[in-house]
N, C-alpha and C. Protein backbone atom coordinates (compact mmCIF):
# COMPACT_ATOMS: atom_id res chain seq x y z
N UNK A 1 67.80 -40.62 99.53
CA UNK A 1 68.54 -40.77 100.77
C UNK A 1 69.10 -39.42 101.16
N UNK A 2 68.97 -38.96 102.46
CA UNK A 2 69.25 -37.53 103.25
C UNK A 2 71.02 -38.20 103.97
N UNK A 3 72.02 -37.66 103.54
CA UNK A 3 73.07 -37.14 103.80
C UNK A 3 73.27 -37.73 106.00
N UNK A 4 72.05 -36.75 106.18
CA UNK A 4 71.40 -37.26 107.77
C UNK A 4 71.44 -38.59 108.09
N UNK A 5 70.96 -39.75 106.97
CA UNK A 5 70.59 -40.98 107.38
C UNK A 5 72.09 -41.85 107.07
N UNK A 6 72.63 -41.00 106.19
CA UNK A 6 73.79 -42.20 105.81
C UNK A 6 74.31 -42.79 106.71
N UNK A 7 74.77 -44.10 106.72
CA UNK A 7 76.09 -44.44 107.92
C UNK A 7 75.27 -44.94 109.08
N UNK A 8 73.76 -45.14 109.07
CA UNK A 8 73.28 -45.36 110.25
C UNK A 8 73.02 -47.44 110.37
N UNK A 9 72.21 -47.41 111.30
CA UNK A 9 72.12 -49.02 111.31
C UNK A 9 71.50 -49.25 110.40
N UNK A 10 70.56 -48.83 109.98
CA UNK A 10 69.78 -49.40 108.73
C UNK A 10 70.78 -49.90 107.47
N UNK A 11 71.92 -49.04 107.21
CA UNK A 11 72.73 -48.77 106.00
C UNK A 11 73.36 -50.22 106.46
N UNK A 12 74.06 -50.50 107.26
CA UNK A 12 74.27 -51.59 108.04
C UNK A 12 73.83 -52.87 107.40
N UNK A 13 72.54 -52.94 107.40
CA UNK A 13 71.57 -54.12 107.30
C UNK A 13 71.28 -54.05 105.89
N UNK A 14 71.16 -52.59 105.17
CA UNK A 14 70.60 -52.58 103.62
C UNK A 14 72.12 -52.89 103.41
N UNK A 15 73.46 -52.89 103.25
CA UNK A 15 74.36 -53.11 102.71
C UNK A 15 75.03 -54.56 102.70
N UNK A 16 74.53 -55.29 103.94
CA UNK A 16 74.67 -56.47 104.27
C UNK A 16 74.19 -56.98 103.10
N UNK A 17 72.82 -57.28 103.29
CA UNK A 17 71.60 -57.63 102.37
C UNK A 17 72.23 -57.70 100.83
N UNK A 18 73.02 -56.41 100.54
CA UNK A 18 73.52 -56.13 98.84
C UNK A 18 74.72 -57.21 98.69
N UNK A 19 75.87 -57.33 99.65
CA UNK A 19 76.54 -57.75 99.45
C UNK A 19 76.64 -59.41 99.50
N UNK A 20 75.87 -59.57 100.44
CA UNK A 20 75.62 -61.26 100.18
C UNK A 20 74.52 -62.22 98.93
N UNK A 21 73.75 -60.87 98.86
CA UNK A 21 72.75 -61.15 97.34
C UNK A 21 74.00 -61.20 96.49
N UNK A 22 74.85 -60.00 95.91
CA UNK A 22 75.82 -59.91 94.80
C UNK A 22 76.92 -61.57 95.02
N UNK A 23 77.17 -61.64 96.39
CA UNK A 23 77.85 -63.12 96.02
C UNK A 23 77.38 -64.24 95.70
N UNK A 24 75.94 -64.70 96.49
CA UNK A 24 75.38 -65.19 96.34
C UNK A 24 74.77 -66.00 94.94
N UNK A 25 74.58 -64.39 93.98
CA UNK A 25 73.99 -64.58 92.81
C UNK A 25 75.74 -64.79 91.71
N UNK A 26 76.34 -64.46 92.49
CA UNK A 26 77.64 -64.30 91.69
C UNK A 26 77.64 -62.75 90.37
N UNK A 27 76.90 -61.64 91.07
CA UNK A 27 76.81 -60.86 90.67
C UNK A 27 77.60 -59.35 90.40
N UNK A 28 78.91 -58.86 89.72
CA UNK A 28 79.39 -58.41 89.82
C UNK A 28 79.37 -56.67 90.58
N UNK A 29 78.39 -56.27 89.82
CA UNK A 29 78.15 -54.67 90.26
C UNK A 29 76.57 -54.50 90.24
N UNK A 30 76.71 -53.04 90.98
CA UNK A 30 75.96 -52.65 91.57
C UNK A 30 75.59 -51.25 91.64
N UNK A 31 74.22 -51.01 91.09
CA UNK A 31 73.85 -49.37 90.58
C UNK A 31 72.99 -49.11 91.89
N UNK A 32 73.46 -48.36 93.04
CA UNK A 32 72.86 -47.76 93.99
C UNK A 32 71.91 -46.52 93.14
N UNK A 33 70.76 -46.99 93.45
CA UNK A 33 69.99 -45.54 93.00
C UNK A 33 69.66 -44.83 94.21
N UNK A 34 70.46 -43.80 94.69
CA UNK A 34 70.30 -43.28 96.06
C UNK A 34 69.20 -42.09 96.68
N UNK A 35 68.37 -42.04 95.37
CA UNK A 35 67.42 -40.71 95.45
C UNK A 35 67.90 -39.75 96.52
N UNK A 36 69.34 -39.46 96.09
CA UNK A 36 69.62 -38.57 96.76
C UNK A 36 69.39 -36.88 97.25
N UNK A 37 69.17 -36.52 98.57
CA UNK A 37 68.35 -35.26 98.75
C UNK A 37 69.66 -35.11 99.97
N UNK A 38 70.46 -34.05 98.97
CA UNK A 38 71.61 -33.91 100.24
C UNK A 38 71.18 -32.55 101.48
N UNK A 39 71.48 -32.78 102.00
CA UNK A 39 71.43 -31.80 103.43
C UNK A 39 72.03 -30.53 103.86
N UNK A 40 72.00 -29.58 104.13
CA UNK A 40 72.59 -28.38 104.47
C UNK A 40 72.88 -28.89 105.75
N UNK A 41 74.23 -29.21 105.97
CA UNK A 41 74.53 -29.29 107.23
C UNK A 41 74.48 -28.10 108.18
N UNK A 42 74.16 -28.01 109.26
CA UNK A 42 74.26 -26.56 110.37
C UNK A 42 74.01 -27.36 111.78
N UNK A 43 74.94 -28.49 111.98
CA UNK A 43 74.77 -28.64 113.43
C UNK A 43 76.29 -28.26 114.20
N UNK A 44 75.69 -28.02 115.45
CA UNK A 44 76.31 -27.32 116.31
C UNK A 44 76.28 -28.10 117.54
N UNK A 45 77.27 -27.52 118.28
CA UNK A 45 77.96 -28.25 119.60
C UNK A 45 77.43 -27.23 120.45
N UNK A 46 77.64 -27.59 122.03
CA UNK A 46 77.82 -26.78 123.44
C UNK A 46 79.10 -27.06 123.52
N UNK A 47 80.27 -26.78 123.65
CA UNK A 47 81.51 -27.06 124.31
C UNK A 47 81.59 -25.97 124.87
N UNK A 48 81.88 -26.22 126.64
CA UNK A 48 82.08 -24.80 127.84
C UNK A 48 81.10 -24.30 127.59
N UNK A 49 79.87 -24.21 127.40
CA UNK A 49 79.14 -23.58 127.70
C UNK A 49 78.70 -22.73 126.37
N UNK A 50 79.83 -22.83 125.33
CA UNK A 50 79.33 -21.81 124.00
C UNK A 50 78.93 -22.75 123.07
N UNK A 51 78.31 -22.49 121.86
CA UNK A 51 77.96 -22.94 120.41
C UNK A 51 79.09 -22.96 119.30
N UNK A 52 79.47 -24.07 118.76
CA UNK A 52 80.31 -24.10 118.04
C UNK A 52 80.04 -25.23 116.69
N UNK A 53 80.45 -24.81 115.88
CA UNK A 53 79.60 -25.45 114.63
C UNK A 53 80.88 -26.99 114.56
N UNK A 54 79.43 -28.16 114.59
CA UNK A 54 80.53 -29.23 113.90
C UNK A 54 81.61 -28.89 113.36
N UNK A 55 82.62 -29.73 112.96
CA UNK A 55 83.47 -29.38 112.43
C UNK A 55 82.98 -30.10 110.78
N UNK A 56 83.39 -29.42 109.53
CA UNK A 56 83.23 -29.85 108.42
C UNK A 56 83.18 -31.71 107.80
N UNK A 57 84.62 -31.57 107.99
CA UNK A 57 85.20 -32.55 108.15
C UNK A 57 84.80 -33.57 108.94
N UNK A 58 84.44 -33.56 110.10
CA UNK A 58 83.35 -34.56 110.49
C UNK A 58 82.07 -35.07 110.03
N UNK A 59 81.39 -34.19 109.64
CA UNK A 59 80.29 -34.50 109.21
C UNK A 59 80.72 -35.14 107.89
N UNK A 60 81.46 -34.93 107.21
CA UNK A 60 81.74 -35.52 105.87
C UNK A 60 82.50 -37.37 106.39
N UNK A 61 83.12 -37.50 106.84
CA UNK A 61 83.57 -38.39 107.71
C UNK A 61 82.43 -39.19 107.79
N UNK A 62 81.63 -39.19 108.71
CA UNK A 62 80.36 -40.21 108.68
C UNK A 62 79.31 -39.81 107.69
N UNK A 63 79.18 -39.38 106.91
CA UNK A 63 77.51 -38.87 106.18
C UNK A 63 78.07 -38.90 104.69
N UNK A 64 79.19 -39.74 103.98
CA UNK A 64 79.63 -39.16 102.83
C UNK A 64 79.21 -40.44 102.15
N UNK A 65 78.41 -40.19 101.12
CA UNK A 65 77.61 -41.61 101.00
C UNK A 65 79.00 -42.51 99.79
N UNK A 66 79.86 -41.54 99.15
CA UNK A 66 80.40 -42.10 98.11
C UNK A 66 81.51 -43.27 98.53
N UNK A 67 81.56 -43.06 100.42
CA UNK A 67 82.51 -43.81 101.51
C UNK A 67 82.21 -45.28 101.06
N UNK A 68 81.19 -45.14 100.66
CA UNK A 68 80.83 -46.77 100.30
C UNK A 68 81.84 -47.67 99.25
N UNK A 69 82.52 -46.80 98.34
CA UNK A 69 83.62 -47.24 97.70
C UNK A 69 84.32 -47.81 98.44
N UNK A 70 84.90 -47.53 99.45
CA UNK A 70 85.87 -48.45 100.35
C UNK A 70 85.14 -49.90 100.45
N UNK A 71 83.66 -49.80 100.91
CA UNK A 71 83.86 -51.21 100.92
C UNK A 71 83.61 -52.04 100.33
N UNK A 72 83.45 -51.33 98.84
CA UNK A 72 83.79 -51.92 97.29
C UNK A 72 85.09 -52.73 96.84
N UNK A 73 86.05 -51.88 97.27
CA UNK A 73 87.25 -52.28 97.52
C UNK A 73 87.35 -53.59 98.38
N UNK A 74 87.16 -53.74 99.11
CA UNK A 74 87.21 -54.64 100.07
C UNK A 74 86.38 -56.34 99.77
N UNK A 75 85.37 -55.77 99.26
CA UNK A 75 84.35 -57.19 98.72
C UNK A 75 84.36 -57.50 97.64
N UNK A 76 85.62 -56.39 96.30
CA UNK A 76 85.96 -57.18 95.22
C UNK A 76 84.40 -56.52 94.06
N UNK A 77 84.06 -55.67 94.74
CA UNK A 77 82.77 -55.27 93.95
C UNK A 77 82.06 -53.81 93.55
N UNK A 78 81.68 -53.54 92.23
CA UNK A 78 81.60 -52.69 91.53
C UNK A 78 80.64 -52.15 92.09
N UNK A 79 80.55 -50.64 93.08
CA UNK A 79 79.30 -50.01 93.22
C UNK A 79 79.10 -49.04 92.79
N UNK A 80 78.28 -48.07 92.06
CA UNK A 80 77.90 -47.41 91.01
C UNK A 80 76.81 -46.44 91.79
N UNK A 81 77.18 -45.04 91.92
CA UNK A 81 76.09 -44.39 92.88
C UNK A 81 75.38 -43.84 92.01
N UNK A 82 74.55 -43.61 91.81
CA UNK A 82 73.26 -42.72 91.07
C UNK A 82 72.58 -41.57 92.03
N UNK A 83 73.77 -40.60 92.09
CA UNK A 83 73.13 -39.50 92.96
C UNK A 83 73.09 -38.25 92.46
N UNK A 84 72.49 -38.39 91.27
CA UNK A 84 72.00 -36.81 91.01
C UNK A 84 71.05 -36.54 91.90
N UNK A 85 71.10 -34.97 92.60
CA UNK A 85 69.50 -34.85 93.56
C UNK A 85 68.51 -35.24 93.05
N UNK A 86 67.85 -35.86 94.42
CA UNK A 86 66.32 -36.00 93.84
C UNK A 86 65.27 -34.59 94.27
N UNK A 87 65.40 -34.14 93.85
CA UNK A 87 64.76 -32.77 94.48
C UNK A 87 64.23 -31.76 93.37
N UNK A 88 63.18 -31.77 92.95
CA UNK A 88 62.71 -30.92 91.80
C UNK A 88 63.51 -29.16 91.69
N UNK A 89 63.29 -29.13 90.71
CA UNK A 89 64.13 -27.45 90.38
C UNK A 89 63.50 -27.09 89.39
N UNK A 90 63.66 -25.62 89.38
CA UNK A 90 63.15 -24.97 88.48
C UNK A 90 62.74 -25.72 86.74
N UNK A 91 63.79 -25.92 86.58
CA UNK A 91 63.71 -26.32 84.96
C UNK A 91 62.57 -27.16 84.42
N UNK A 92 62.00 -27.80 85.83
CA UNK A 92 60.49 -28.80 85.59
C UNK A 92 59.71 -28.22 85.86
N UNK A 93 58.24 -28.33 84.85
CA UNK A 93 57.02 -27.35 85.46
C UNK A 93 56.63 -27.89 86.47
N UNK A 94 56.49 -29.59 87.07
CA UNK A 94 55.99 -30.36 88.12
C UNK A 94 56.68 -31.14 88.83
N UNK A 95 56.58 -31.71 90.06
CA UNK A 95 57.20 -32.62 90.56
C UNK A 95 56.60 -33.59 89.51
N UNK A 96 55.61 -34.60 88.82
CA UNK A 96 55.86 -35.37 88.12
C UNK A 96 57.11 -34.96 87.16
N UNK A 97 56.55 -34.07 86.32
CA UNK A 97 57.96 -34.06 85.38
C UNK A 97 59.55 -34.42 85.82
N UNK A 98 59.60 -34.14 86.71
CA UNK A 98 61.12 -34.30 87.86
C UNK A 98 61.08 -35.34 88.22
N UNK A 99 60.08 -36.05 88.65
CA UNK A 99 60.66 -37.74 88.66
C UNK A 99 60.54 -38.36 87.93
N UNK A 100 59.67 -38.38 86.11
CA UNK A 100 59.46 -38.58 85.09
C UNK A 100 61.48 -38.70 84.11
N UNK A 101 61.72 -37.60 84.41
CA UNK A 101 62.89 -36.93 84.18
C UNK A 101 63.73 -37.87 84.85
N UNK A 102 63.75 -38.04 85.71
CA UNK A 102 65.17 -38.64 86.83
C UNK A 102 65.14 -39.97 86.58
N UNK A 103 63.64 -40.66 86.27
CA UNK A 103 63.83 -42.33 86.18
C UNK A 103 64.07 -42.66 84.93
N UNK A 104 63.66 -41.45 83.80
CA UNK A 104 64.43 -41.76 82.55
C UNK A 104 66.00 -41.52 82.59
N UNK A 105 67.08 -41.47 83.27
CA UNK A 105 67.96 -41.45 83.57
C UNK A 105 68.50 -42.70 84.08
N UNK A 106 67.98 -43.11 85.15
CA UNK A 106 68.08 -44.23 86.03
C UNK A 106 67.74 -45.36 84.57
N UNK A 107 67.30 -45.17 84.19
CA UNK A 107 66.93 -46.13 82.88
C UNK A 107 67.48 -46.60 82.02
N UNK A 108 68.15 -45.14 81.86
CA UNK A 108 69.27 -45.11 80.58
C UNK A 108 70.44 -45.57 81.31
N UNK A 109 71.26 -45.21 82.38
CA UNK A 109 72.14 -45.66 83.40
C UNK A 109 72.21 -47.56 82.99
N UNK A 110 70.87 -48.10 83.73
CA UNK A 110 70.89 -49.91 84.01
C UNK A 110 71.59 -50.13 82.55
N UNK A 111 70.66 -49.59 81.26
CA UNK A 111 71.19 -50.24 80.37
C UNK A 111 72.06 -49.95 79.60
N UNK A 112 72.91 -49.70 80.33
CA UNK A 112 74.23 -49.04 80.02
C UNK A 112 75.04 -50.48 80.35
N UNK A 113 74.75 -51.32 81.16
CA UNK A 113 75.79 -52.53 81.68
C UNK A 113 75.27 -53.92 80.98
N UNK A 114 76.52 -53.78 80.88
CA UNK A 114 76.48 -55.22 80.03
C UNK A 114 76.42 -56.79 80.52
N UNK A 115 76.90 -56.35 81.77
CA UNK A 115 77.28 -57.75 82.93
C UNK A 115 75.98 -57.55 83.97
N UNK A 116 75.25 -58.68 84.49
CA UNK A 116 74.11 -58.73 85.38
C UNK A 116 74.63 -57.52 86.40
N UNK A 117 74.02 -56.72 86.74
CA UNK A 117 74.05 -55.73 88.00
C UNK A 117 72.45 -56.22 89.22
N UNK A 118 73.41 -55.59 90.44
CA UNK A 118 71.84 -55.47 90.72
C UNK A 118 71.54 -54.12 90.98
N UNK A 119 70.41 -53.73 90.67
CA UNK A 119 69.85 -52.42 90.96
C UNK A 119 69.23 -51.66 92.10
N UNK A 120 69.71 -51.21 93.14
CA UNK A 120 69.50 -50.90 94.47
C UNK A 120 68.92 -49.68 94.73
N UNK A 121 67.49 -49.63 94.98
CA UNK A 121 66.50 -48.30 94.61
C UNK A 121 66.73 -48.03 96.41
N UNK A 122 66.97 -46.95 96.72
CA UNK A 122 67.36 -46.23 97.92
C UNK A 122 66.53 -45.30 98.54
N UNK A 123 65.33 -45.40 98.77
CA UNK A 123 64.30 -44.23 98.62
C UNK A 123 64.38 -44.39 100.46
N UNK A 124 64.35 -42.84 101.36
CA UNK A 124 64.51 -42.98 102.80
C UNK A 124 63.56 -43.48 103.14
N UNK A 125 61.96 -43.78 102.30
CA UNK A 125 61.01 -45.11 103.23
C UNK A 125 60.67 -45.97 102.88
N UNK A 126 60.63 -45.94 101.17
CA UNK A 126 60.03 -46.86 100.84
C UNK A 126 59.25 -46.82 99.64
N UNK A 127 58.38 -47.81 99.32
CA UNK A 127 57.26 -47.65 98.28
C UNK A 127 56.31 -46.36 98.55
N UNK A 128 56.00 -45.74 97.66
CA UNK A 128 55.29 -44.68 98.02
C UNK A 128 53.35 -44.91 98.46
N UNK A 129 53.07 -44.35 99.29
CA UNK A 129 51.72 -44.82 99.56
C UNK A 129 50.50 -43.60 98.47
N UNK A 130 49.35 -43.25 98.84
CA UNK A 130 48.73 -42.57 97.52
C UNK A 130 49.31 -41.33 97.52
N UNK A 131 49.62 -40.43 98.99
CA UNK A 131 50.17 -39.42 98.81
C UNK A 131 51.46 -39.41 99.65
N UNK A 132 52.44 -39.08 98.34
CA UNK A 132 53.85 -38.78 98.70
C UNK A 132 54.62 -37.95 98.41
N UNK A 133 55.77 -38.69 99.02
CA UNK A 133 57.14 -36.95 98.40
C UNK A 133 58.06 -37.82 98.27
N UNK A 134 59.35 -37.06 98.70
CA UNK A 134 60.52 -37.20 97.89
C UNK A 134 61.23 -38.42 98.70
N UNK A 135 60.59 -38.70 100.16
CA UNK A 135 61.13 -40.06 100.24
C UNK A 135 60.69 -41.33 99.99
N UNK A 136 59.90 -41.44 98.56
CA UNK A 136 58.93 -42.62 98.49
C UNK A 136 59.49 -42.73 96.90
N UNK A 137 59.31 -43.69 96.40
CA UNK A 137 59.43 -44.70 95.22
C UNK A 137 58.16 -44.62 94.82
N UNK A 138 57.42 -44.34 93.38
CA UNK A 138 55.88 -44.84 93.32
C UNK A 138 56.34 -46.62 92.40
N UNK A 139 54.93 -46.98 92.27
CA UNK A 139 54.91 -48.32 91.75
C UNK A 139 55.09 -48.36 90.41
N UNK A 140 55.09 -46.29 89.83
CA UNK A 140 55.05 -46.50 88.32
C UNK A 140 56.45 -46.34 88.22
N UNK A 141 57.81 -45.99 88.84
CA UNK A 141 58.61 -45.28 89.17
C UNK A 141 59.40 -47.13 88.95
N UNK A 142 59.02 -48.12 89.98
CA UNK A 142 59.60 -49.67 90.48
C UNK A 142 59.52 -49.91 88.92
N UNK A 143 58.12 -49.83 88.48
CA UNK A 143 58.26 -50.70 86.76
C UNK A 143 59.21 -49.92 85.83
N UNK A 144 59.19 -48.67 85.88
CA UNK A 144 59.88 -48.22 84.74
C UNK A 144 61.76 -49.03 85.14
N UNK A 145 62.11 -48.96 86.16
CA UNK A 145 63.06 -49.45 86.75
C UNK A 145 63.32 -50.95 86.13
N UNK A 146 62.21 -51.79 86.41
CA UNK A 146 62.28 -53.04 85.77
C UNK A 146 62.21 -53.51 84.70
N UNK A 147 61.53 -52.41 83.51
CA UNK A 147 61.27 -52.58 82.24
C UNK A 147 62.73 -52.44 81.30
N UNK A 148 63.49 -51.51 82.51
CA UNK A 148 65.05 -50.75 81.93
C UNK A 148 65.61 -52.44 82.38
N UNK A 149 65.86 -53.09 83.04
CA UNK A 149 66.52 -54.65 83.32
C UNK A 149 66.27 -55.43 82.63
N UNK A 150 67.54 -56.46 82.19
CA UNK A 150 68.05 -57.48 81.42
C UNK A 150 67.92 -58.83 82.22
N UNK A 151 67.71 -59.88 81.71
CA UNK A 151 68.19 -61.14 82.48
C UNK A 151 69.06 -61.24 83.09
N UNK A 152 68.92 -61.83 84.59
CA UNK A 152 70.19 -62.04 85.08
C UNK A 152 70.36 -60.87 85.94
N UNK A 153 69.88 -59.26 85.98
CA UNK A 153 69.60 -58.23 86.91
C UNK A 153 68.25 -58.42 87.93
N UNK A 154 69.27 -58.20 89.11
CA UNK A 154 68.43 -58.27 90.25
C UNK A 154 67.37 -56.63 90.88
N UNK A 155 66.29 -56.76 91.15
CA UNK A 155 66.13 -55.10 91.56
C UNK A 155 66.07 -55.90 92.87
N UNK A 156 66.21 -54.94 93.93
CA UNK A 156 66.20 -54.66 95.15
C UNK A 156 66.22 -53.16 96.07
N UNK A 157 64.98 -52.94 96.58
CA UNK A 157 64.94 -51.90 97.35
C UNK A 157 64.65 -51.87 98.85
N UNK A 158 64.76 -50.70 99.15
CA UNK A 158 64.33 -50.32 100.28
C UNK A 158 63.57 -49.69 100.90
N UNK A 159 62.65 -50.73 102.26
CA UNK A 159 61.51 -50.34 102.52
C UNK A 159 61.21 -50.42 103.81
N UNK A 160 61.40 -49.14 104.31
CA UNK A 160 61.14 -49.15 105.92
C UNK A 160 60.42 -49.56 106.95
N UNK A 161 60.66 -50.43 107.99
CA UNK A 161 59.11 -51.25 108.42
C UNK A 161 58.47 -49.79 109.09
């Protein structure tokens, strides 16, 4: 998830979706896996006629994905962000190795909880098709995800029409 997309209607509808599954199932918490790819913000205004950079603070205001705590607070429910970048770096010789790397994390994370969670894979489109990048989920990526889940854990992701 891009920093860019947070806070939009979609988040809207994917958060709906989480929170009435978690009551529904009578499910306490919730491990957002946000494949997060944060953003260099650099947008800018016209005001009078000159260029003037957003203000900081705004952009953090709507785009701050951890805002979601508030409405944790509010629905009585445990949400759990999983946002180390998703963005390969040096230290991996390949992008496999880097998402090899990151879902053994995400892995170790689920079974870390002891109480049913559901597991909320956040990828900005979706399942990945044969050739992808960093906003796609592959299918080997969904199982390793499911193989890490206990009875009683829900997966649920997101997939852009």
């Amino acid at each position: 998830m891009r920093d860019l997309w947070y806070g939009d209607k979609r988040d809207v509808v994917k958060w709906g979706t989480v929170i009435a599954l978690a009551r529904k199932r009578k499910i306490p918490v919730v491990l957002q896996v946000a494949l997060y790819r944060p953003d260099r913000p650099n947008y800018h205004l016209i005001v009078d006629g000159t260029s003037e950079p957003l203000p900081v603070d705004v952009i953090r205001h709507f785009r701050d994905i951890d805002h979601i705590q508030q409405l944790a607070v509010n629905v009585k429910l445990k949400i759990n962000i999983h946002k180390d970048p998703f963005q390969w770096c040096a230290e991996f010789h390949t992008r496999e190795d880097f998402r090899k790397a990151y879902f053994n994390g995400v892995s170790n994370k689920i079974k870390q909880y002891g109480e049913p969670a559901i597991v909320f894979l956040d990828p900005d489109t979706g399942i990945a098709p044969e050739s992808y990048g960093y906003e796609h989920v592959t299918r080997q990526e969904i199982q390793k995800v499911l193989r890490a889940m206990k009875h009683g854990d829900v997966l649920l992701f997101y997939q852009h029409a």
